[in-house]
Protein backbone atom coordinates (compact mmCIF):
# COMPACT_ATOMS: atom_id res chain seq x y z
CA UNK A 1 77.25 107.34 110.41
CA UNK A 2 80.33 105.60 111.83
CA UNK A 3 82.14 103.41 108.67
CA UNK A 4 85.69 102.13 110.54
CA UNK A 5 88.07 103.44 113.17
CA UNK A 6 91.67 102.56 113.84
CA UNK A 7 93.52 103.26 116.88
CA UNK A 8 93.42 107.13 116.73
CA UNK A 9 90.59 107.75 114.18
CA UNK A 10 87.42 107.48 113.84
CA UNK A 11 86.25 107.75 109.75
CA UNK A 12 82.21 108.00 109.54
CA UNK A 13 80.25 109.91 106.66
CA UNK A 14 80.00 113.68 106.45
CA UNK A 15 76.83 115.58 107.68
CA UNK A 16 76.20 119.16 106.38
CA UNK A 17 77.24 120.46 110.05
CA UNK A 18 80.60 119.62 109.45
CA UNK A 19 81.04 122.31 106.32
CA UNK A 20 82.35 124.91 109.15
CA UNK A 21 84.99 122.75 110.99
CA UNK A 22 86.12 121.74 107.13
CA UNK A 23 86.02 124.95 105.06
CA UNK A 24 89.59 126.14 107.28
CA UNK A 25 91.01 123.27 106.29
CA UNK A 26 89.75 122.93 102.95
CA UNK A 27 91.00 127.03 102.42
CA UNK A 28 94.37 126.62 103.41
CA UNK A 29 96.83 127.22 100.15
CA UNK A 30 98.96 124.26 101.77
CA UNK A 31 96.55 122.17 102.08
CA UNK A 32 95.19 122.45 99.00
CA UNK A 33 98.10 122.97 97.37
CA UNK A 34 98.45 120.21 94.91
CA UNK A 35 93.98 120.11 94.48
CA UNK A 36 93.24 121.02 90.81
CA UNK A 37 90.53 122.49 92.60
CA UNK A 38 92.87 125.07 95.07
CA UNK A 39 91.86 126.67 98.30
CA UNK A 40 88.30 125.92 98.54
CA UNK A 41 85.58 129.07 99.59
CA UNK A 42 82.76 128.19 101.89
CA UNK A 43 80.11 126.98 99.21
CA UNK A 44 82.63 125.45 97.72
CA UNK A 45 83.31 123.38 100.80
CA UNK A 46 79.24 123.18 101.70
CA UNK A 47 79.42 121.61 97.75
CA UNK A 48 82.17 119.40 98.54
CA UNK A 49 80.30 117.81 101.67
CA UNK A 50 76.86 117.37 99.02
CA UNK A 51 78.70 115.51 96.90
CA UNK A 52 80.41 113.24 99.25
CA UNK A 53 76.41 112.76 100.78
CA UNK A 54 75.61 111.55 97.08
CA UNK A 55 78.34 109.71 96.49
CA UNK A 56 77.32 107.57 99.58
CA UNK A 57 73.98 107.10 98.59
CA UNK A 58 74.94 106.52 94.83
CA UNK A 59 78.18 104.01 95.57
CA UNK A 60 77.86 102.91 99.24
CA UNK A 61 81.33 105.11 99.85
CA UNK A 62 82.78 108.55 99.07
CA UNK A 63 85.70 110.78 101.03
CA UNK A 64 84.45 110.59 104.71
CA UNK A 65 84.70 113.06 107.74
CA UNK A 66 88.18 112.00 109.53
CA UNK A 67 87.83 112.46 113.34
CA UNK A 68 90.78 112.79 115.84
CA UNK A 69 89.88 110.23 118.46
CA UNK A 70 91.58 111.75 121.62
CA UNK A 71 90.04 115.40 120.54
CA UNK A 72 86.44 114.30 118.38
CA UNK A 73 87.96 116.96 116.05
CA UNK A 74 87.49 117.06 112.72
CA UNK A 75 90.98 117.14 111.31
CA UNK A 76 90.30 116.26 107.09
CA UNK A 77 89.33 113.60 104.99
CA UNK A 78 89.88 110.71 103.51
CA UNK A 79 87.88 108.25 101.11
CA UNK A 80 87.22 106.77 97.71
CA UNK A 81 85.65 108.56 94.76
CA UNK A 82 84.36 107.75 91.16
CA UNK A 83 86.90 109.28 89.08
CA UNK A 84 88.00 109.11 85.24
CA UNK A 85 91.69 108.95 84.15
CA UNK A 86 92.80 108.13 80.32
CA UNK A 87 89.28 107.47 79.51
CA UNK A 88 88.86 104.54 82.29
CA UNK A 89 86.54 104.44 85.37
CA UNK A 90 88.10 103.98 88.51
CA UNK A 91 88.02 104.17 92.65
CA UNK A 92 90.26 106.83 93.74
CA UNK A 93 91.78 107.07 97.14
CA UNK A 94 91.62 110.83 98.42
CA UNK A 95 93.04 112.47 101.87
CA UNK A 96 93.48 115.83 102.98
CA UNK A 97 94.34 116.20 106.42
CA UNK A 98 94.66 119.82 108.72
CA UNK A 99 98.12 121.04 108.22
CA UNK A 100 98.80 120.51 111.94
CA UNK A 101 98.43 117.31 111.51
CA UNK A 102 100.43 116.06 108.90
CA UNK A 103 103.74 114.11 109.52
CA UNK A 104 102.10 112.20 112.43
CA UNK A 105 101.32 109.41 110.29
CA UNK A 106 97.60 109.98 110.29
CA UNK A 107 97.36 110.57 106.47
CA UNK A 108 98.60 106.85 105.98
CA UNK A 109 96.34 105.17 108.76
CA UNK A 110 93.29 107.14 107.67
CA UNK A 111 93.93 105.97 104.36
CA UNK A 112 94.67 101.94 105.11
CA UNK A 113 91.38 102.06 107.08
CA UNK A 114 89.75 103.47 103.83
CA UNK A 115 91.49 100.73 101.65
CA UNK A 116 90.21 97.96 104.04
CA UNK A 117 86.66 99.26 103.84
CA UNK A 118 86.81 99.56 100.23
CA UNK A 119 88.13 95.88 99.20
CA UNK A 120 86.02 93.98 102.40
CA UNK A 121 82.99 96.02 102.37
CA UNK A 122 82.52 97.58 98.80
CA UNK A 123 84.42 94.15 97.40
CA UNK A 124 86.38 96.84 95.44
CA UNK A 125 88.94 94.79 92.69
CA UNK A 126 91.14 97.56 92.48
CA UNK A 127 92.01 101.43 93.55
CA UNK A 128 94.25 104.26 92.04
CA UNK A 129 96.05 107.37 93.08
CA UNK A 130 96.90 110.42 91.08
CA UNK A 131 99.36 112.12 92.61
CA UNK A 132 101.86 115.28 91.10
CA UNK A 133 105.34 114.16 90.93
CA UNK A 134 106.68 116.63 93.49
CA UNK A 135 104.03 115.66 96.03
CA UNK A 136 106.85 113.68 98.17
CA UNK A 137 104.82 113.55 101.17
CA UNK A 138 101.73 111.98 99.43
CA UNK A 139 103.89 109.52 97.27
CA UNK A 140 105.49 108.44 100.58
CA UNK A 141 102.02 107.65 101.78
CA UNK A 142 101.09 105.47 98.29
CA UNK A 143 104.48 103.71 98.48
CA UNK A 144 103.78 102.84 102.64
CA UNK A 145 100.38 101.33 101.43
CA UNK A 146 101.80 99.25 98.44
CA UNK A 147 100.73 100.86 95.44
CA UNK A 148 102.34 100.74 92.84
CA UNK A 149 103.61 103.31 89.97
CA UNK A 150 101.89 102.63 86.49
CA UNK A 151 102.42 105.61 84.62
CA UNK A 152 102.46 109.77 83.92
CA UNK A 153 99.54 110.97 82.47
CA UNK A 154 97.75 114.22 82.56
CA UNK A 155 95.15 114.74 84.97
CA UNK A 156 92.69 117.93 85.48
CA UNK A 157 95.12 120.07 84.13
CA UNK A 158 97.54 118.57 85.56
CA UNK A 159 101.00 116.32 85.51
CA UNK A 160 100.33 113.64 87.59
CA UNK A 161 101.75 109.80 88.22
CA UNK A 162 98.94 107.23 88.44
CA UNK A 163 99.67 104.67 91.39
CA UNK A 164 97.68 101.51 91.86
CA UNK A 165 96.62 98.71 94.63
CA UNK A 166 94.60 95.44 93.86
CA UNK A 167 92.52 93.68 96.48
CA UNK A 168 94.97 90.38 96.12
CA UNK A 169 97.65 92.87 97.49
């Protein structure tokens, strides 16, 4: 199901199908480099897509299937997900994009698009990132979008800042 486009994407919800064109992404060490989760294995992947299903059904959004326009390839993902971070609930925004197409900006538009849906449609208040320190290309992306830096934390194992945007923003 189609959820928002921009100019060169088109975002829509995952189907089980799309497990095979994600798994190569989702299994590439640089890709997943900075996932608490690492490279992902096939039923791993297949897993990952379930839970994005039920996290539609369940919130009315989740990490959606991001779809090069020009191509109709699937090149990542981007979305918002239930998460819990110093013992508070909260919308994350997510992204993972094929490592071919990173530094074309697509990480940032996929992710405005997501932010629009999510404080129009879902009539979110308010949505965080966790992002590691050293993840320069990601906190470029946050800092494009207007989040702000609240604090370091630990997060999944890991040392991570916690960014955040409000709907008013």
């Amino acid at each position: 199901m189609h959820v928002t486009e921009t100019n060169r994407l088109e975002i829509r919800t995952f189907e089980s199908s799309d497990v095979k064109a994600l798994m190569p992404i989702l299994a590439d060490p640089d890709v997943m480099e900075y996932s608490s989760k690492g490279p992902l294995s096939k039923a791993q992947t297949a897993a990952f897509v379930d839970g994005c299903i039920r996290s539609y059904d369940e919130f009315g959004y989740g990490q959606w299937a991001v779809i090069e326009k020009p191509s109709g390839r699937l090149i990542g993902y981007c979305g918002l997900s239930r998460t819990t971070i110093d013992g508070c609930d909260e919308v994350e925004i997510g992204y993972r994009l094929a490592k071919d197409r990173w530094g074309m900006g697509l990480a940032t538009e996929a992710a405005r698009a997501a932010l629009d849906y999510g404080f129009a449609v879902c009539n979110l208040e308010s949505v965080v990132a966790i992002v590691a320190p050293d993840h320069t290309a990601s906190v470029h992306i946050l800092e494009k979008l207007g989040f702000s830096s609240l604090t370091e934390t630990h997060y999944a194992g890991w040392d991570v800042r916690l960014y955040r945007i409000c709907k008013k923003e």
